[in-house]
N, C-alpha and C. Protein backbone atom coordinates (compact mmCIF):
# COMPACT_ATOMS: atom_id res chain seq x y z
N UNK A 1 -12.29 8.83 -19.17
CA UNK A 1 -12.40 10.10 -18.47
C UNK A 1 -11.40 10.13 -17.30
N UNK A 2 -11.11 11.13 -17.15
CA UNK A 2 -9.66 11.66 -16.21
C UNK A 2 -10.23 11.34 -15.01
N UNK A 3 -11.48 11.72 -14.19
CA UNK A 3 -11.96 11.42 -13.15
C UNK A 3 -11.97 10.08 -12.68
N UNK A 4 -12.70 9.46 -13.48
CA UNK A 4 -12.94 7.64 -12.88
C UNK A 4 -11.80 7.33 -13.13
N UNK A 5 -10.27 7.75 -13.57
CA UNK A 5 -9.29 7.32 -13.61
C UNK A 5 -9.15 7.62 -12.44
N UNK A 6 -9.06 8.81 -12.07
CA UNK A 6 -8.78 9.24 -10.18
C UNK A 6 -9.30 8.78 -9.42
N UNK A 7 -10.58 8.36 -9.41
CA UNK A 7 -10.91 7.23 -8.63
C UNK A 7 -10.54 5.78 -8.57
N UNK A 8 -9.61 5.09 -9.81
CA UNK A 8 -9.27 3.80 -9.49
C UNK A 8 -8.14 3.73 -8.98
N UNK A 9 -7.60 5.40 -8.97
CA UNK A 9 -5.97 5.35 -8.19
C UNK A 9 -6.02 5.96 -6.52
N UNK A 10 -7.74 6.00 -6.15
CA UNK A 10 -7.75 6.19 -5.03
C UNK A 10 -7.98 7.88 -4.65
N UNK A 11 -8.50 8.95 -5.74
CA UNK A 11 -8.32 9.73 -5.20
C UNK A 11 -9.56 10.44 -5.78
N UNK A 12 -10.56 10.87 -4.64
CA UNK A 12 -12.26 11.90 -4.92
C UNK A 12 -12.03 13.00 -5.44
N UNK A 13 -12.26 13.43 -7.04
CA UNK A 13 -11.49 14.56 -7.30
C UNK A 13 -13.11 15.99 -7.24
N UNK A 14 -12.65 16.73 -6.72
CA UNK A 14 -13.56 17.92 -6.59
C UNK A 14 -12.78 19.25 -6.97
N UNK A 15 -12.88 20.55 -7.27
CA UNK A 15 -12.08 21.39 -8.38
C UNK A 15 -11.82 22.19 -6.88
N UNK A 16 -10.40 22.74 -7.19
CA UNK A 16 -10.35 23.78 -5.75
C UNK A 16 -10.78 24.86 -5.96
N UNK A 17 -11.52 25.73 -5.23
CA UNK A 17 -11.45 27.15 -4.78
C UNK A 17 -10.61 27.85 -6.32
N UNK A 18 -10.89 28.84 -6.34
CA UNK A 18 -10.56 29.49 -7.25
C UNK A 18 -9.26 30.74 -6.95
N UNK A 19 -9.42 31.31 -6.40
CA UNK A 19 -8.68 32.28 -5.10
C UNK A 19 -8.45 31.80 -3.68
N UNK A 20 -7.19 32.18 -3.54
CA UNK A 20 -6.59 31.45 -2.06
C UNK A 20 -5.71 32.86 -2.10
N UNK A 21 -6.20 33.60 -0.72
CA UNK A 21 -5.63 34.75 -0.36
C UNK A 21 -5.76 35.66 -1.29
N UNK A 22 -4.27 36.33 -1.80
CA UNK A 22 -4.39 37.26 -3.01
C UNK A 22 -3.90 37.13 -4.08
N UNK A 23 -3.97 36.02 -4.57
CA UNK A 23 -3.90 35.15 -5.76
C UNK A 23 -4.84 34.02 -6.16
N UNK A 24 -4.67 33.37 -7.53
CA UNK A 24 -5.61 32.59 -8.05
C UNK A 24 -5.24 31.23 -8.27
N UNK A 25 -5.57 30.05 -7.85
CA UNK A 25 -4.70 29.04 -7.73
C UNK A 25 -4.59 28.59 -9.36
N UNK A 26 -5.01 29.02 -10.32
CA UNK A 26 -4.84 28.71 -11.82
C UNK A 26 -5.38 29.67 -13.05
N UNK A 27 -4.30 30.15 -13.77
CA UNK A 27 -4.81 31.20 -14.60
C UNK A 27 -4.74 30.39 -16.26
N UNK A 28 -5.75 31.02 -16.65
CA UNK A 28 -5.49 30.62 -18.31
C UNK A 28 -5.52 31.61 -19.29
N UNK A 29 -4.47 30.98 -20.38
CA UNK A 29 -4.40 32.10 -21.46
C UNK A 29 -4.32 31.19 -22.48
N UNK A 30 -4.99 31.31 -23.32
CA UNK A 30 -5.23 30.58 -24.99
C UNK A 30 -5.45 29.42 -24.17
N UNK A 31 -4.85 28.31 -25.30
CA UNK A 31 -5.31 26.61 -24.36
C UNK A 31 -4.00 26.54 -23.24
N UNK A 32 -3.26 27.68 -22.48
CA UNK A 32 -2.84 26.71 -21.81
C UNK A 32 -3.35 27.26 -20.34
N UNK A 33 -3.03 26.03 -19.12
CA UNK A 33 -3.51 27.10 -18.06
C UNK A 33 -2.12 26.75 -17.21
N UNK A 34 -1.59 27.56 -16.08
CA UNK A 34 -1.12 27.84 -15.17
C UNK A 34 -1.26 27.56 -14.11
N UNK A 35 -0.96 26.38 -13.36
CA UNK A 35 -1.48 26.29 -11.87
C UNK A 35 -0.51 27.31 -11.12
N UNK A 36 -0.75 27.92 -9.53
CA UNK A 36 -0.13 27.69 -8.81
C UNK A 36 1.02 27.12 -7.68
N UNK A 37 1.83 26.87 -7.26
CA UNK A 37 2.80 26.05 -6.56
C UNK A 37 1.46 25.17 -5.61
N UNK A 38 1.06 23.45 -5.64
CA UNK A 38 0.67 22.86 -5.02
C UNK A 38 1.01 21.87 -3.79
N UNK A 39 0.85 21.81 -2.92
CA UNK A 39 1.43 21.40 -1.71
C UNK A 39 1.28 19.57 -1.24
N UNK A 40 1.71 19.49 -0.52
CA UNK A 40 1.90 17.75 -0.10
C UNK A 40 0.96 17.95 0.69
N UNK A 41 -0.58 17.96 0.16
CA UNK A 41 -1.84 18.06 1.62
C UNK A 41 -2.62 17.40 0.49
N UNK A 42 -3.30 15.80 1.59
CA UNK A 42 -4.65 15.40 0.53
C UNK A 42 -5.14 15.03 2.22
N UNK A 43 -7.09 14.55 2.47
CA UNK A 43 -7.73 14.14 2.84
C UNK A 43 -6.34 14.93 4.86
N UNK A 44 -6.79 15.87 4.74
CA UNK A 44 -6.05 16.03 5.66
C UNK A 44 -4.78 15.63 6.56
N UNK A 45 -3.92 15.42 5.59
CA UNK A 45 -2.93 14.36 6.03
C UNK A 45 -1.88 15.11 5.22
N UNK A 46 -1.15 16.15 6.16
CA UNK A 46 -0.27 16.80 4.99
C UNK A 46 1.21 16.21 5.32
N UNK A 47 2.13 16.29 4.25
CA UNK A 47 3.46 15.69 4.35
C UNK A 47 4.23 16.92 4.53
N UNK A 48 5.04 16.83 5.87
CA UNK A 48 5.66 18.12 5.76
C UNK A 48 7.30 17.86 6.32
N UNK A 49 8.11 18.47 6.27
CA UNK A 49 9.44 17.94 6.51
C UNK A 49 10.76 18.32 4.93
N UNK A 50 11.89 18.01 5.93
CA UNK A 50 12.83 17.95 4.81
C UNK A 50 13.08 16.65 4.68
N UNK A 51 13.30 16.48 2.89
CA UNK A 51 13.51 14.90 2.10
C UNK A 51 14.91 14.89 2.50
N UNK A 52 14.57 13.35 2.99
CA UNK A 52 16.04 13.10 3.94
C UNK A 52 17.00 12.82 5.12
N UNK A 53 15.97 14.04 5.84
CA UNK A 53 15.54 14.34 6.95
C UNK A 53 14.97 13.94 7.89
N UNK A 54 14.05 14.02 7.91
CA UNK A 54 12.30 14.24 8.73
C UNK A 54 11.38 13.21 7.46
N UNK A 55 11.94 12.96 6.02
CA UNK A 55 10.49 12.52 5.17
C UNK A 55 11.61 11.15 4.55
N UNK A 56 11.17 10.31 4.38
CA UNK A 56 11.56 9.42 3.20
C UNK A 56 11.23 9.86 1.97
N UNK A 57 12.80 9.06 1.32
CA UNK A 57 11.96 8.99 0.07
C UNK A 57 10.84 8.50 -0.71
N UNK A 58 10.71 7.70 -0.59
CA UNK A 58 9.22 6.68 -0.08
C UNK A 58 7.92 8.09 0.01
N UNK A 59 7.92 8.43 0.78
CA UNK A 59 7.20 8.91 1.38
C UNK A 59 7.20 10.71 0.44
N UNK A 60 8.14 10.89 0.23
CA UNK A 60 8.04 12.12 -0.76
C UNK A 60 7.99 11.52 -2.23
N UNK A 61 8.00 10.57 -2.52
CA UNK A 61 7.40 10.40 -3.57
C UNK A 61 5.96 10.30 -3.77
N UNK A 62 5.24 9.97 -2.83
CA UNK A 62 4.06 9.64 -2.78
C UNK A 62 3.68 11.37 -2.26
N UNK A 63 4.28 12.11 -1.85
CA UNK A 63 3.56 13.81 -1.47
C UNK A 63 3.43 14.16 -3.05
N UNK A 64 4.80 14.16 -3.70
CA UNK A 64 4.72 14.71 -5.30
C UNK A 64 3.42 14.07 -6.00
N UNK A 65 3.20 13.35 -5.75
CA UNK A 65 2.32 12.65 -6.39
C UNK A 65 0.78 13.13 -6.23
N UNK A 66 0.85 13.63 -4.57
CA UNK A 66 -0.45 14.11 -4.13
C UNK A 66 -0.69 15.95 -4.77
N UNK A 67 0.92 16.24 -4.51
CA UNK A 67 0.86 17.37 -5.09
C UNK A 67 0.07 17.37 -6.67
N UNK A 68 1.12 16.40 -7.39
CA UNK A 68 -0.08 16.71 -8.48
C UNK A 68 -1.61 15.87 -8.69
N UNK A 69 -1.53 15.65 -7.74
CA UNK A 69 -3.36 15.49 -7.74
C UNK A 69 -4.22 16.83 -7.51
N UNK A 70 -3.71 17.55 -6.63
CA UNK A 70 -3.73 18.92 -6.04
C UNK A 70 -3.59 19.70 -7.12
N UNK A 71 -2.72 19.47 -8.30
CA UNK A 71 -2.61 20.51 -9.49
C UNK A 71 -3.84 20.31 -10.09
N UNK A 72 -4.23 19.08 -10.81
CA UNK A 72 -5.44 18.86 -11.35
C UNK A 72 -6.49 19.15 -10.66
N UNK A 73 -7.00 19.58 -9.12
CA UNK A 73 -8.10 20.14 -8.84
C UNK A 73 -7.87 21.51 -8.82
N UNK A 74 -6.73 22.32 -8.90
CA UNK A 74 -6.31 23.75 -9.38
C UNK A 74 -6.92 24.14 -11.00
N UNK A 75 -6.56 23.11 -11.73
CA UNK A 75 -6.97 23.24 -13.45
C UNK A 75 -8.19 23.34 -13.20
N UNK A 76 -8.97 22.26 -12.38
CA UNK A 76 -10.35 22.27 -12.19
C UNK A 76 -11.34 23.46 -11.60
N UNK A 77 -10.28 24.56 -11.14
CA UNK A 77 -10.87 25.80 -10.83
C UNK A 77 -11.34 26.33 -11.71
N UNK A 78 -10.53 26.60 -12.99
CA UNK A 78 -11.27 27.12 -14.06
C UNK A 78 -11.00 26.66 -15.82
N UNK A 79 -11.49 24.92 -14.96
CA UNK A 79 -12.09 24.37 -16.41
C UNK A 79 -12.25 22.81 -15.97
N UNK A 80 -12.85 21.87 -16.87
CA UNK A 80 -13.24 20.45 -16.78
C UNK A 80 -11.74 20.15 -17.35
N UNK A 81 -11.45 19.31 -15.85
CA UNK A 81 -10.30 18.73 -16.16
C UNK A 81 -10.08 17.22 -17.67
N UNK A 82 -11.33 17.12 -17.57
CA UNK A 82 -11.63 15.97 -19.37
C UNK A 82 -11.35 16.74 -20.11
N UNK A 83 -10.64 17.94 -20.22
CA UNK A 83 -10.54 18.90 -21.26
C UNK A 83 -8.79 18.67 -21.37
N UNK A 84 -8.28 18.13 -20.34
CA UNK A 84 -6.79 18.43 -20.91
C UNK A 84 -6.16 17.31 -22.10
N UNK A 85 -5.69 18.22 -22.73
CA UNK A 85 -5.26 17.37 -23.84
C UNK A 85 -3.87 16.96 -23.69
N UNK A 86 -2.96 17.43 -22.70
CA UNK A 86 -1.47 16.73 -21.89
C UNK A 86 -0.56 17.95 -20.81
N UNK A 87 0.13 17.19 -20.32
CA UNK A 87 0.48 18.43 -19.20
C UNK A 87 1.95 18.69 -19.66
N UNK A 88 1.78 19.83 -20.25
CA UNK A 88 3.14 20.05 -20.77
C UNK A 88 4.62 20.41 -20.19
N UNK A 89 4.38 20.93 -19.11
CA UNK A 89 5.54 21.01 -17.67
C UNK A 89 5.12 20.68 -16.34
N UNK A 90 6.00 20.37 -15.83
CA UNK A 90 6.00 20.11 -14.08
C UNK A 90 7.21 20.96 -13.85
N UNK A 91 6.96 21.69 -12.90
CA UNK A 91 8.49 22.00 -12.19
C UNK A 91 7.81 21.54 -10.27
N UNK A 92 8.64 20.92 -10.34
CA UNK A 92 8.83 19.87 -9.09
C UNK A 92 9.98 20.37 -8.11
N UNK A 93 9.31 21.04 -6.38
CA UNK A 93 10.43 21.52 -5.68
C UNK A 93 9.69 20.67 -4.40
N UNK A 94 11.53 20.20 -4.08
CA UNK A 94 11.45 19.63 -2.52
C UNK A 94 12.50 20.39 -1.51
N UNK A 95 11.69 20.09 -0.73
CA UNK A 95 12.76 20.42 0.64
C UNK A 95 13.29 19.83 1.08
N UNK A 96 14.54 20.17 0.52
CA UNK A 96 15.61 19.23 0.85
C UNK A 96 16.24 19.09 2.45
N UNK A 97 16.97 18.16 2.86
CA UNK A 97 17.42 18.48 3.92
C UNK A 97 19.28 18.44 3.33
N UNK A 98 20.11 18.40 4.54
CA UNK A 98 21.27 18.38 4.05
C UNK A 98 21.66 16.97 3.78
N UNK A 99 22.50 17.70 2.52
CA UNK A 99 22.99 16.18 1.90
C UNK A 99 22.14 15.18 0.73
N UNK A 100 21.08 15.80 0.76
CA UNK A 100 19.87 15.33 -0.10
C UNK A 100 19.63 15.44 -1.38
N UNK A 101 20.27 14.89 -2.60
CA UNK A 101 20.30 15.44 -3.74
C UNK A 101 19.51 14.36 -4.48
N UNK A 102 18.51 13.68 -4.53
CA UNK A 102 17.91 13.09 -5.37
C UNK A 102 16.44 13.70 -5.67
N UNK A 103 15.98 15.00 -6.53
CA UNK A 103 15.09 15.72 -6.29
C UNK A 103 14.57 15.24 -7.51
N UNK A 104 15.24 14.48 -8.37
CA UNK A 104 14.19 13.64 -9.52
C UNK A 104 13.45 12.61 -8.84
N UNK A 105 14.10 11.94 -8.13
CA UNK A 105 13.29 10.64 -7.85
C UNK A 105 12.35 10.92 -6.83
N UNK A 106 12.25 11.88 -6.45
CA UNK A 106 10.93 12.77 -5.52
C UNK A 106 10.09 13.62 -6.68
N UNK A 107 10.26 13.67 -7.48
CA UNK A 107 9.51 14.39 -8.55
C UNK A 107 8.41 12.87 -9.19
N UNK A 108 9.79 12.10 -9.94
CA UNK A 108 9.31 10.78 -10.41
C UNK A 108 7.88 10.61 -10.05
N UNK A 109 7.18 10.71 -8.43
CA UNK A 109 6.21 10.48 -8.39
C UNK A 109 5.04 11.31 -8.68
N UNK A 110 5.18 12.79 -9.42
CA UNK A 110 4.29 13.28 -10.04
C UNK A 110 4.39 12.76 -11.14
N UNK A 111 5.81 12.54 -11.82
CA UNK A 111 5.39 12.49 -13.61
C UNK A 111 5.32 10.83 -13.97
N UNK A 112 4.97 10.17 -13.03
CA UNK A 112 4.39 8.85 -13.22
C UNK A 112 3.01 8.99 -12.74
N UNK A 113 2.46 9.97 -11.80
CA UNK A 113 1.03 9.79 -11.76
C UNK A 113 0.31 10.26 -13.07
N UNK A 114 0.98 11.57 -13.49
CA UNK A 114 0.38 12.21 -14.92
C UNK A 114 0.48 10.92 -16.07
N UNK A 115 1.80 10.52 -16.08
CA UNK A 115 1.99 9.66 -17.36
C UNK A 115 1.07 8.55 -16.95
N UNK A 116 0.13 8.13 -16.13
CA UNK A 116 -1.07 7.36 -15.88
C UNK A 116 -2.07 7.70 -16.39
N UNK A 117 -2.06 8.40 -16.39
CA UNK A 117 -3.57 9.86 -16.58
C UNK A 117 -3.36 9.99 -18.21
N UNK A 118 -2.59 10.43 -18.85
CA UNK A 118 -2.07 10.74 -20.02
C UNK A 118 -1.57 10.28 -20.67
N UNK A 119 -1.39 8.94 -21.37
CA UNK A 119 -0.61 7.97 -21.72
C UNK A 119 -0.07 8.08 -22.94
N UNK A 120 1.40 8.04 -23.35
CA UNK A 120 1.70 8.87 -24.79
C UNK A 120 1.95 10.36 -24.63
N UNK A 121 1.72 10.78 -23.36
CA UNK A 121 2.19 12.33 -23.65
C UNK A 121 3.06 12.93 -22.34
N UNK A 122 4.36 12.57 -22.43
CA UNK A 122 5.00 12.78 -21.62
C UNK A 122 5.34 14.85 -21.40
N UNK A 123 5.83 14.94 -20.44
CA UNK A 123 5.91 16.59 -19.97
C UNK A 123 7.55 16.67 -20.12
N UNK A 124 7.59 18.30 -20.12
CA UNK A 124 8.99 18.86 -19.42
C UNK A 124 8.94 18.61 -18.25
N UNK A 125 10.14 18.77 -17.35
CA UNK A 125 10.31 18.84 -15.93
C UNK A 125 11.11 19.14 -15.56
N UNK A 126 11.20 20.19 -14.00
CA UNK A 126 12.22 20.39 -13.78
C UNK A 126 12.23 19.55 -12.42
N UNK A 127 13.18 19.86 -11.52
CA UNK A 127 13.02 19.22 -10.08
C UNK A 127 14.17 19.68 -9.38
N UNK A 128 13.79 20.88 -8.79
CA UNK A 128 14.54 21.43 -8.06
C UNK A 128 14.70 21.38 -6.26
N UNK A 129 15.88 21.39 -5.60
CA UNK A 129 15.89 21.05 -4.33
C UNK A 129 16.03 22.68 -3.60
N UNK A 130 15.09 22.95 -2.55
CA UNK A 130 15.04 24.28 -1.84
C UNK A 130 14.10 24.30 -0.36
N UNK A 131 14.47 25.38 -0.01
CA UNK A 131 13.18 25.80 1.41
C UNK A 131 12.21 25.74 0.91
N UNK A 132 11.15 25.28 1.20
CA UNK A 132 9.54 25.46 0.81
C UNK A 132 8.78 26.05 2.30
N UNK A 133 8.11 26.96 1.80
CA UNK A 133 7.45 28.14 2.78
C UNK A 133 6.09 26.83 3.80
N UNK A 134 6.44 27.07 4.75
CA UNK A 134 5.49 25.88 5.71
C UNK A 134 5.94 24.57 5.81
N UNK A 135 7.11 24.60 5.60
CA UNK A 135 8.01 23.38 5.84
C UNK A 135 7.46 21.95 5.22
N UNK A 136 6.35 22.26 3.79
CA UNK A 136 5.84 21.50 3.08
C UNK A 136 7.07 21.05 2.22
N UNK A 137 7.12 18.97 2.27
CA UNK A 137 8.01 18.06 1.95
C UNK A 137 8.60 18.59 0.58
N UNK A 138 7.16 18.66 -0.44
CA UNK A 138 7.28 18.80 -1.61
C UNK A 138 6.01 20.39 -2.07
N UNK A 139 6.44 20.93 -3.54
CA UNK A 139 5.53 21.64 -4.02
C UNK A 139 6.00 21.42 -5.73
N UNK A 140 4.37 21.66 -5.94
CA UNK A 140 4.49 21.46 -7.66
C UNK A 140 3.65 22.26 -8.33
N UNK A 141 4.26 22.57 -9.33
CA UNK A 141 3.26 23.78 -10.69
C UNK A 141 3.12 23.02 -11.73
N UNK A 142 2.49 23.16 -12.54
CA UNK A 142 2.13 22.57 -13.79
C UNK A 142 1.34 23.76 -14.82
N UNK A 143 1.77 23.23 -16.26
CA UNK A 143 1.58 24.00 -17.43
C UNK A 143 0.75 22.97 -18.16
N UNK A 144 -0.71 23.09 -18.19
CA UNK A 144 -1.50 22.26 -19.03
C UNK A 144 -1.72 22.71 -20.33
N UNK A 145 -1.90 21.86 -21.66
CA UNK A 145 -2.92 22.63 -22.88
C UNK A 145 -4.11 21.70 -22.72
N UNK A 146 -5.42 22.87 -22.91
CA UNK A 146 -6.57 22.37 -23.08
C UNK A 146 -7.40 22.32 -24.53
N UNK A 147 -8.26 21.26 -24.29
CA UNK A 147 -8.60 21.62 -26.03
C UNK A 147 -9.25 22.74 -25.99
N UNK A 148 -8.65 23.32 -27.20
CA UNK A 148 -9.77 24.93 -27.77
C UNK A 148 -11.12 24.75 -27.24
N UNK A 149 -11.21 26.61 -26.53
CA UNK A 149 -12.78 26.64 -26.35
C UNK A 149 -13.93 26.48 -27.39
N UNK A 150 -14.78 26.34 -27.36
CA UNK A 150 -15.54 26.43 -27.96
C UNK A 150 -16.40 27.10 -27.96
C-alpha cells in the first residue's frame, strides 16, 4: 500500500482540502486525474527561493520531492490514493535564478520519489525553469491513471 510506503520514507499522508480559493486542487475525468501546480511546503517548513540562488541544489531536490508528496495528497482529494495504477506525467517548474540551468536534476527528485512508490512504471516529464508566483523554490502537476471505478 502507497501509504505505509509514505510512512517508511518519512512522510504522514492525509488527503488535501478539495478547493483552495477558486479552484480545485485535483479534477478527474475517466481514470485519469489532474492535480493542480503543488508547492515546496511540508510540516510547515516551506522551501522558497531561486535554484541557485537563495536554494541549493541539494535542497531543491528534496522541495520537488515534497512537492510531489503534496501531489499525492491533491489525488487524495478526490480518491484513495491505493487506487493509482502509475503517474503518467510530471511537469516539474523551478525558479530559477540567473545562470541556473539544471531544472532536470531539481525535478529528478520528484520522479525518483514516484519511481519508489511505483516501481516499473516510469512517467513523462517535463522540467521547466521560470518565476513561480510566492517565490516558491519549486512547483509540480501531475497526471495520474486510476483503476476503473467501480
Amino acid at each position: 500500500m502507497i501509504i505505509e510506503r509514505l510512512k517508511e520514507l518519512g512522510y504522514a499522508y492525509e488527503p488535501a482540502p478539495l478547493e483552495v480559493l477558486d479552484f480545485h486542487q485535483a479534477v478527474r475525468t475517466g481514470n485519469l486525474i489532474y492535480t493542480s501546480g503543488q508547492v515546496s511546503n511540508h510540516s510547515q517548513t516551506p522551501i522558497k527561493g531561486k535554484v541557485g540562488e537563495d536554494v541549493a541544489l541539494e535542497t531543491a531536490y528534496k522541495a520537488a520531492e515534497i512537492c510531489a508528496f503534496n501531489c499525492l495528497k491533491a489525488v487524495g482529494a478526490i480518491a484513495d490514493i491505493n487506487d493509482i495504477v502509475k503517474v503518467v506525467k510530471v511537469l516539474g517548474m523551478v525558479n530559477v535564478g540567473k545562470d541556473f540551468n539544471n531544472t532536470s536534476g531539481v525535478i529528478n527528485g520528484a520522479t525518483h520519489f514516484f519511481n519508489s512508490l511505483f516501481p516499473g512504471g516510469s512517467h513523462a516529464r517535463s522540467a521547466v525553469g521560470m518565476v513561480i508566483p510566492g517565490n516558491w523554490a519549486v512547483e509540480i502537476e501531475i497526471v495520474v491513471e486510476m483503476k476503473p471505478a467501480s
